[in-house]
PDB file of N, CA and C in Angstrom:
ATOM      1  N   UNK A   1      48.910 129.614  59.159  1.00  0.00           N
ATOM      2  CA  UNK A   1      49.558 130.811  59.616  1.00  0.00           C
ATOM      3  C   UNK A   1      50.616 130.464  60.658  1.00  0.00           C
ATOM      4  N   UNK A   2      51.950 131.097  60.464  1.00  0.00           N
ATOM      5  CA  UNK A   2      52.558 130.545  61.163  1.00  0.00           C
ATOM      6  C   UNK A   2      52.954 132.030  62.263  1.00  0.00           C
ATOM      7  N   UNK A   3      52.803 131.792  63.723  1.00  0.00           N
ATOM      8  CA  UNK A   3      53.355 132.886  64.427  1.00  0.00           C
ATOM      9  C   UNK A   3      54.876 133.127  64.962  1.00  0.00           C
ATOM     10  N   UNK A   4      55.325 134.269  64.776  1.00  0.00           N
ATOM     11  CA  UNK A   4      56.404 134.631  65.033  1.00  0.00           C
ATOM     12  C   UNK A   4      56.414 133.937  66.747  1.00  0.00           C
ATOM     13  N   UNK A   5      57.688 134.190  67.364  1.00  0.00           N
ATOM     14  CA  UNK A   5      58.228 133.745  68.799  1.00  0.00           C
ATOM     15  C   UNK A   5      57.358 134.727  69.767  1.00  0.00           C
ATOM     16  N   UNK A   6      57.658 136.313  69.314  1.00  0.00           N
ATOM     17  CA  UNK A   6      56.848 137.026  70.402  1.00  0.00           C
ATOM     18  C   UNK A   6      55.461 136.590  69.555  1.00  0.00           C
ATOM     19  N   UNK A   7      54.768 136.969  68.938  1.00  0.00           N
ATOM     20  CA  UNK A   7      53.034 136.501  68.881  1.00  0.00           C
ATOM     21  C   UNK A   7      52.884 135.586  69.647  1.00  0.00           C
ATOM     22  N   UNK A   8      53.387 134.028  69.813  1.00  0.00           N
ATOM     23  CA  UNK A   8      53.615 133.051  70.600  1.00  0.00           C
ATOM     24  C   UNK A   8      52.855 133.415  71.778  1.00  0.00           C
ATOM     25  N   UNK A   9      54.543 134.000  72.264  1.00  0.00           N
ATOM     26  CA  UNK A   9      54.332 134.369  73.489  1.00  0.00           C
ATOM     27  C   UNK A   9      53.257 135.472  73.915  1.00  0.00           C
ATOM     28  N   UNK A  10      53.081 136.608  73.318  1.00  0.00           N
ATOM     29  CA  UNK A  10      51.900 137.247  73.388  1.00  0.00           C
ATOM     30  C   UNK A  10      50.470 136.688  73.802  1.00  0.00           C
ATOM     31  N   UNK A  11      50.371 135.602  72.829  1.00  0.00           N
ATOM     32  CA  UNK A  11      48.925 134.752  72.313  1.00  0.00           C
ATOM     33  C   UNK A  11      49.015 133.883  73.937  1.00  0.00           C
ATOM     34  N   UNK A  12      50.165 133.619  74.479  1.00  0.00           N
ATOM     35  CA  UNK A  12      49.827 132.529  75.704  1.00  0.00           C
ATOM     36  C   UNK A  12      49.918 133.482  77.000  1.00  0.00           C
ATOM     37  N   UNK A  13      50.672 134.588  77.047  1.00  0.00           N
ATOM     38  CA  UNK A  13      50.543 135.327  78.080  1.00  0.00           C
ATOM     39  C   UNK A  13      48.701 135.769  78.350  1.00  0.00           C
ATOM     40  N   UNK A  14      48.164 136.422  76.538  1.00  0.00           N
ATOM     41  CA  UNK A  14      46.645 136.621  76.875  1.00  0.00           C
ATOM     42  C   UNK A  14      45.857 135.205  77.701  1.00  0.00           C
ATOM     43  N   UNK A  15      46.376 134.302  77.059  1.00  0.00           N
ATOM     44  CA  UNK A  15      45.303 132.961  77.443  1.00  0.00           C
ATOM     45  C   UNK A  15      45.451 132.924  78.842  1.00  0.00           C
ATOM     46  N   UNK A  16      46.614 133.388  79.396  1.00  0.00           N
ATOM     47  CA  UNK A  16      47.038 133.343  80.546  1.00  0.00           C
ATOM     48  C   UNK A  16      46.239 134.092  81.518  1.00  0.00           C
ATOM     49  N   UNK A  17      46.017 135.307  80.941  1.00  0.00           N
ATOM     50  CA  UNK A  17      45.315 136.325  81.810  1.00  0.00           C
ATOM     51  C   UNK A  17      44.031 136.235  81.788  1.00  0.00           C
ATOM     52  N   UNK A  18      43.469 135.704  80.596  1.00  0.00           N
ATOM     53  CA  UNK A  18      42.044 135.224  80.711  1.00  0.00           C
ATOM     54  C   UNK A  18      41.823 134.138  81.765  1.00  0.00           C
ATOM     55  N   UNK A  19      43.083 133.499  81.759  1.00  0.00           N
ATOM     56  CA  UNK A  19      42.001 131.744  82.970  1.00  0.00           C
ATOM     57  C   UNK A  19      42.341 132.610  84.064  1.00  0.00           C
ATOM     58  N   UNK A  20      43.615 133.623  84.323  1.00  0.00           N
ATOM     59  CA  UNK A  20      43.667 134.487  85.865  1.00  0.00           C
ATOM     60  C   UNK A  20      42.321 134.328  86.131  1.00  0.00           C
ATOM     61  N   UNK A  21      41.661 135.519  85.077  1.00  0.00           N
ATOM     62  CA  UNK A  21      40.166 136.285  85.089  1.00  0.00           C
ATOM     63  C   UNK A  21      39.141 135.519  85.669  1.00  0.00           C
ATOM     64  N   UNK A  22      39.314 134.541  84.920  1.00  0.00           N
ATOM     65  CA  UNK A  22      38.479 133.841  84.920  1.00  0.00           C
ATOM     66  C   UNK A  22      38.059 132.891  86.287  1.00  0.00           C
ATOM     67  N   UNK A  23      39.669 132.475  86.734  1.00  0.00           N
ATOM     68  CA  UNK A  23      39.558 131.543  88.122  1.00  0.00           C
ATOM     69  C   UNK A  23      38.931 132.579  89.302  1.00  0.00           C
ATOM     70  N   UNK A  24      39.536 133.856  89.082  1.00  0.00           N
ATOM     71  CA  UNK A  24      39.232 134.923  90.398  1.00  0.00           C
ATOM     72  C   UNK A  24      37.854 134.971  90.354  1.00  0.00           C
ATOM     73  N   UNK A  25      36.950 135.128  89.046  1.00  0.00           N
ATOM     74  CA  UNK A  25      35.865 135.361  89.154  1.00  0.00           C
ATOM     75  C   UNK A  25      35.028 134.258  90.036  1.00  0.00           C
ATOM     76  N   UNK A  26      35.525 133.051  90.598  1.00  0.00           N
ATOM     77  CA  UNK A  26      34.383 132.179  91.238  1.00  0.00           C
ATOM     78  C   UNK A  26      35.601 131.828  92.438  1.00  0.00           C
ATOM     79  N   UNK A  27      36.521 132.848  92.633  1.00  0.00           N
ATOM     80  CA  UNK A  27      37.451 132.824  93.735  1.00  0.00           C
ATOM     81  C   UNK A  27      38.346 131.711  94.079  1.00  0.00           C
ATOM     82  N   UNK A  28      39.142 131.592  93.068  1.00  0.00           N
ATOM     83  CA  UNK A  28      40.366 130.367  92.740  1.00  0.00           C
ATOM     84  C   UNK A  28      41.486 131.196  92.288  1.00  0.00           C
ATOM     85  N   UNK A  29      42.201 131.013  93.075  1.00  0.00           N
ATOM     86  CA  UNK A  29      43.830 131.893  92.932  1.00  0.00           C
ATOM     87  C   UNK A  29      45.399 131.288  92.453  1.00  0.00           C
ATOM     88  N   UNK A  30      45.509 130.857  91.709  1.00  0.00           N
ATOM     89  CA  UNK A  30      46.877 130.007  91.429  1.00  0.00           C
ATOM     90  C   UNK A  30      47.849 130.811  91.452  1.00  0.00           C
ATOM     91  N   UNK A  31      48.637 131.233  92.581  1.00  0.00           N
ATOM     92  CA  UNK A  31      49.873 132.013  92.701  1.00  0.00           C
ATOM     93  C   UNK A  31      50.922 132.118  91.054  1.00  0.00           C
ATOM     94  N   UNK A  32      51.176 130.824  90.895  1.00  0.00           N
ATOM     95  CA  UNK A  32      52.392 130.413  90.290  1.00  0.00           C
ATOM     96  C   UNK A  32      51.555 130.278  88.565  1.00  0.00           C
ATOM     97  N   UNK A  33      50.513 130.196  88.409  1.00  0.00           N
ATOM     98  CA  UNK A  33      49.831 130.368  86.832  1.00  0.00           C
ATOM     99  C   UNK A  33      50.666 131.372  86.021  1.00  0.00           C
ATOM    100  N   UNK A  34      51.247 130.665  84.769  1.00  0.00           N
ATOM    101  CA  UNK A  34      52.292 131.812  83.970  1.00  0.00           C
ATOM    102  C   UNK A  34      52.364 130.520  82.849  1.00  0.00           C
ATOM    103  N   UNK A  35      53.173 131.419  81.829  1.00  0.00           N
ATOM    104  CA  UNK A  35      53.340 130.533  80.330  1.00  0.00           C
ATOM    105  C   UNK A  35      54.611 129.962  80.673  1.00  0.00           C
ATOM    106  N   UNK A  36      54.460 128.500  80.283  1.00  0.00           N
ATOM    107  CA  UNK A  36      55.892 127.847  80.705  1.00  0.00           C
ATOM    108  C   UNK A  36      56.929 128.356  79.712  1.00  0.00           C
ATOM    109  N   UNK A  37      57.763 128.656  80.732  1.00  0.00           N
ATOM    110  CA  UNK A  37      58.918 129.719  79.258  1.00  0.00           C
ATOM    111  C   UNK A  37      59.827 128.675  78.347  1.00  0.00           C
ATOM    112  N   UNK A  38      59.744 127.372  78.968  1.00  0.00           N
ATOM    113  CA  UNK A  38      60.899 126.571  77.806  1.00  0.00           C
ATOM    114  C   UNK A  38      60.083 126.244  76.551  1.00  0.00           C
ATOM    115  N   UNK A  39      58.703 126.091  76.821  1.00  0.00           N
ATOM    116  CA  UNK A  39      58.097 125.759  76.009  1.00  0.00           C
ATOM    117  C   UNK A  39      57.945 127.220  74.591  1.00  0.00           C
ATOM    118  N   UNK A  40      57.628 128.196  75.446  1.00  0.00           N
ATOM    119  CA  UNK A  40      57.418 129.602  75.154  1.00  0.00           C
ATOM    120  C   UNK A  40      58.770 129.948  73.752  1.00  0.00           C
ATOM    121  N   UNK A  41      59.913 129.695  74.242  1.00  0.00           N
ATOM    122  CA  UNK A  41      60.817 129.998  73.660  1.00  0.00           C
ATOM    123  C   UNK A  41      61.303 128.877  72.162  1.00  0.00           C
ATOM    124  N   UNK A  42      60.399 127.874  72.010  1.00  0.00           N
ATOM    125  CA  UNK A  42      60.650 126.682  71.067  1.00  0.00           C
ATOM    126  C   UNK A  42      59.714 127.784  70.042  1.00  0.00           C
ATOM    127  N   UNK A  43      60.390 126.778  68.763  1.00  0.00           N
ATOM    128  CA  UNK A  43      59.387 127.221  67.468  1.00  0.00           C
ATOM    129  C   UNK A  43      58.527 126.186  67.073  1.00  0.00           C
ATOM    130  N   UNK A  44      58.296 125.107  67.941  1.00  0.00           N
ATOM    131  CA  UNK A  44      57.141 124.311  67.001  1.00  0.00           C
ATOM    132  C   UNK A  44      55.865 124.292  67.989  1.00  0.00           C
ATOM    133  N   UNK A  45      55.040 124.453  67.759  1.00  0.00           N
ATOM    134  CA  UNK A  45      53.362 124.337  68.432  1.00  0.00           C
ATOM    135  C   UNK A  45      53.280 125.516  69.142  1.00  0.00           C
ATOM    136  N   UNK A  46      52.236 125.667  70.219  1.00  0.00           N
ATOM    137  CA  UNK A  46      51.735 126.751  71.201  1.00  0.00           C
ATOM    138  C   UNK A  46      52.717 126.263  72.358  1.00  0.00           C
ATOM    139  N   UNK A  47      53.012 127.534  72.963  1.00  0.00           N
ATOM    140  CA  UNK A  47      53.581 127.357  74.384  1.00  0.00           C
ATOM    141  C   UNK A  47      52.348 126.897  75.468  1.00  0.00           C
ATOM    142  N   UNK A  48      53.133 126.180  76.047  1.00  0.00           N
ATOM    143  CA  UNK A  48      52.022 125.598  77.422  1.00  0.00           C
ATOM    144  C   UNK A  48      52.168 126.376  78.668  1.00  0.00           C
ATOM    145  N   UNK A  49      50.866 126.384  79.036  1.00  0.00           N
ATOM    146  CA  UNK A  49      50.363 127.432  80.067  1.00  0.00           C
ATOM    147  C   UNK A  49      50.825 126.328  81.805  1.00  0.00           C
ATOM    148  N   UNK A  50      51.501 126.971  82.494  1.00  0.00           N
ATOM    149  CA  UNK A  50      51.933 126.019  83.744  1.00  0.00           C
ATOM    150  C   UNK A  50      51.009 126.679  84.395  1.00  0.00           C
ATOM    151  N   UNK A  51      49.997 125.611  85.217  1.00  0.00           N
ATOM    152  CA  UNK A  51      48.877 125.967  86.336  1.00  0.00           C
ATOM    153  C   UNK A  51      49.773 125.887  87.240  1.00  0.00           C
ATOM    154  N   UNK A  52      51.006 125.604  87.370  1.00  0.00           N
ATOM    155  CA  UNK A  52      52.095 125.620  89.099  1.00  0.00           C
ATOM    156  C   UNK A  52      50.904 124.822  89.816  1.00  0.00           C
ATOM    157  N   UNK A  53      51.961 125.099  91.126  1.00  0.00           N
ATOM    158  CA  UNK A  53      51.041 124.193  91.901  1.00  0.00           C
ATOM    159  C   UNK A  53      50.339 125.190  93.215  1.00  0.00           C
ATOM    160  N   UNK A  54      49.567 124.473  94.068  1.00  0.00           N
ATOM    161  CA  UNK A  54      48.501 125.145  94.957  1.00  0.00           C
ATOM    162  C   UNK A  54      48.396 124.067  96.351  1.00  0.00           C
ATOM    163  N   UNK A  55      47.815 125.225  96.527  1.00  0.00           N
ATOM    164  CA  UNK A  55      47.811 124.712  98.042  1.00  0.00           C
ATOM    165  C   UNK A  55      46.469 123.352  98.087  1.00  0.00           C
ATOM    166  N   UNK A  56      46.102 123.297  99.418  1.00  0.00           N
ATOM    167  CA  UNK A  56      45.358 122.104  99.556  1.00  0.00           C
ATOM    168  C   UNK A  56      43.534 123.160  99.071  1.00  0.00           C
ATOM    169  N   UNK A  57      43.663 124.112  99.916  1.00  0.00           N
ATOM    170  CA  UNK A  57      42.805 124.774 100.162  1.00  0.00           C
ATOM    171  C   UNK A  57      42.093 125.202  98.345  1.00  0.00           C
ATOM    172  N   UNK A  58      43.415 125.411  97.964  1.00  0.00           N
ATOM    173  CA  UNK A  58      43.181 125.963  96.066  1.00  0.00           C
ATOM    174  C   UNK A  58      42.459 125.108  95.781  1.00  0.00           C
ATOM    175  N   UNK A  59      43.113 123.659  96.137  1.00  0.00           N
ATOM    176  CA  UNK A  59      42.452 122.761  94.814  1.00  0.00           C
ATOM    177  C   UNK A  59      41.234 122.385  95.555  1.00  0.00           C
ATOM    178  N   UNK A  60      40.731 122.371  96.519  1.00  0.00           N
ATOM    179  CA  UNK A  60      39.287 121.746  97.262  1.00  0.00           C
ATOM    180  C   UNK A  60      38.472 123.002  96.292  1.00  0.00           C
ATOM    181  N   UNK A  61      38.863 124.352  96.520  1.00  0.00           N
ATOM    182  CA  UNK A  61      38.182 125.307  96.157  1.00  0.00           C
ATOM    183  C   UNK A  61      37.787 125.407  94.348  1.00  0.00           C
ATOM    184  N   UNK A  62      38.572 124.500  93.376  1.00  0.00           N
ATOM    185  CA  UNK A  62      38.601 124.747  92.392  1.00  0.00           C
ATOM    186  C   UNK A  62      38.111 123.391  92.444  1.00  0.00           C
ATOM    187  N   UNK A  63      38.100 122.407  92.752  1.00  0.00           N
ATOM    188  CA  UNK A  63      36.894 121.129  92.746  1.00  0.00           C
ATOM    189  C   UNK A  63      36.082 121.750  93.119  1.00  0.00           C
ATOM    190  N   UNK A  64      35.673 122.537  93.956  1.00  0.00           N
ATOM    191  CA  UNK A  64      34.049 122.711  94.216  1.00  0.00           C
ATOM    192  C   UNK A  64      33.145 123.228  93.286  1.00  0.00           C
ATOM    193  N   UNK A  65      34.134 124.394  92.446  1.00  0.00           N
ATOM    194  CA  UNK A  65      33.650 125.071  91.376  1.00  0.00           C
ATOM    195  C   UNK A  65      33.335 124.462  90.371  1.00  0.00           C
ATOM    196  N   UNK A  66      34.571 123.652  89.661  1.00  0.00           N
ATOM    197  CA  UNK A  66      34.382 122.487  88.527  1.00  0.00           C
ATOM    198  C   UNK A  66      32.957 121.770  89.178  1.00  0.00           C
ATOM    199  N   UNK A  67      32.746 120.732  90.540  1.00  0.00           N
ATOM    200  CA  UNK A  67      31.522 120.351  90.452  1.00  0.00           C
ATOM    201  C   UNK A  67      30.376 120.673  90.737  1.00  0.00           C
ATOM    202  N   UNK A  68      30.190 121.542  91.119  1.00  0.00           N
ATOM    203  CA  UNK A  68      29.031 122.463  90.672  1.00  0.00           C
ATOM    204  C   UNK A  68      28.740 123.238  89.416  1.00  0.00           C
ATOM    205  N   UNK A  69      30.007 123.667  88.546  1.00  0.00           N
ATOM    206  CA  UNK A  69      29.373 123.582  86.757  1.00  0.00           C
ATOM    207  C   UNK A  69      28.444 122.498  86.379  1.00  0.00           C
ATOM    208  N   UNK A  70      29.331 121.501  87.241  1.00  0.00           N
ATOM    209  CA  UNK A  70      28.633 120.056  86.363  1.00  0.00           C
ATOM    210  C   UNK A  70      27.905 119.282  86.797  1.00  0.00           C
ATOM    211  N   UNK A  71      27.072 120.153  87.421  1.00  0.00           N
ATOM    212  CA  UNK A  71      25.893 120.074  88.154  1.00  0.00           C
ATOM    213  C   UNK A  71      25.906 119.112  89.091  1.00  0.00           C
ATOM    214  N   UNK A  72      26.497 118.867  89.664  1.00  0.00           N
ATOM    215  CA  UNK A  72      26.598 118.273  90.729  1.00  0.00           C
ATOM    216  C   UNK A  72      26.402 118.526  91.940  1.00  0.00           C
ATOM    217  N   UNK A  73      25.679 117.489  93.168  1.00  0.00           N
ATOM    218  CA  UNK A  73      25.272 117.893  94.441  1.00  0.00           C
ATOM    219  C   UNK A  73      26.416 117.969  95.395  1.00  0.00           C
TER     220      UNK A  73
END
């Protein structure tokens, strides 16, 4: 199946709003999280999702989460 440009973009904006959802829910905030638009606007593969970047505080907070999924002390 091949998707049109907006489905594309549609399909990565949702994925987009799901990891939002998803990071807030264990309180991880990536300001700058959005679908990278050069990618967005090509016709071959899925557009890639840009995590941007974060502060110091983000990423300690989103390691803590990742290691404690993985069970870690």
């Amino acid at each position: 199946m091949v998707l049109s440009p907006q489905e594309r973009l549609q399909a990565a904006e949702e994925a987009v709003q799901q990891l939002r959802e998803s990071l807030a829910g264990v309180g991880v905030l990536f300001p700058s999280l959005d679908v990278e638009r050069v990618s967005a606007a090509g016709t071959y593969g899925l557009p890639l999702v840009d995590l941007g970047r974060c502060n110091l505080d983000t990423a300690l907070r989103l390691a803590a989460v990742l290691h404690e999924r993985a069970g870690g002390s």
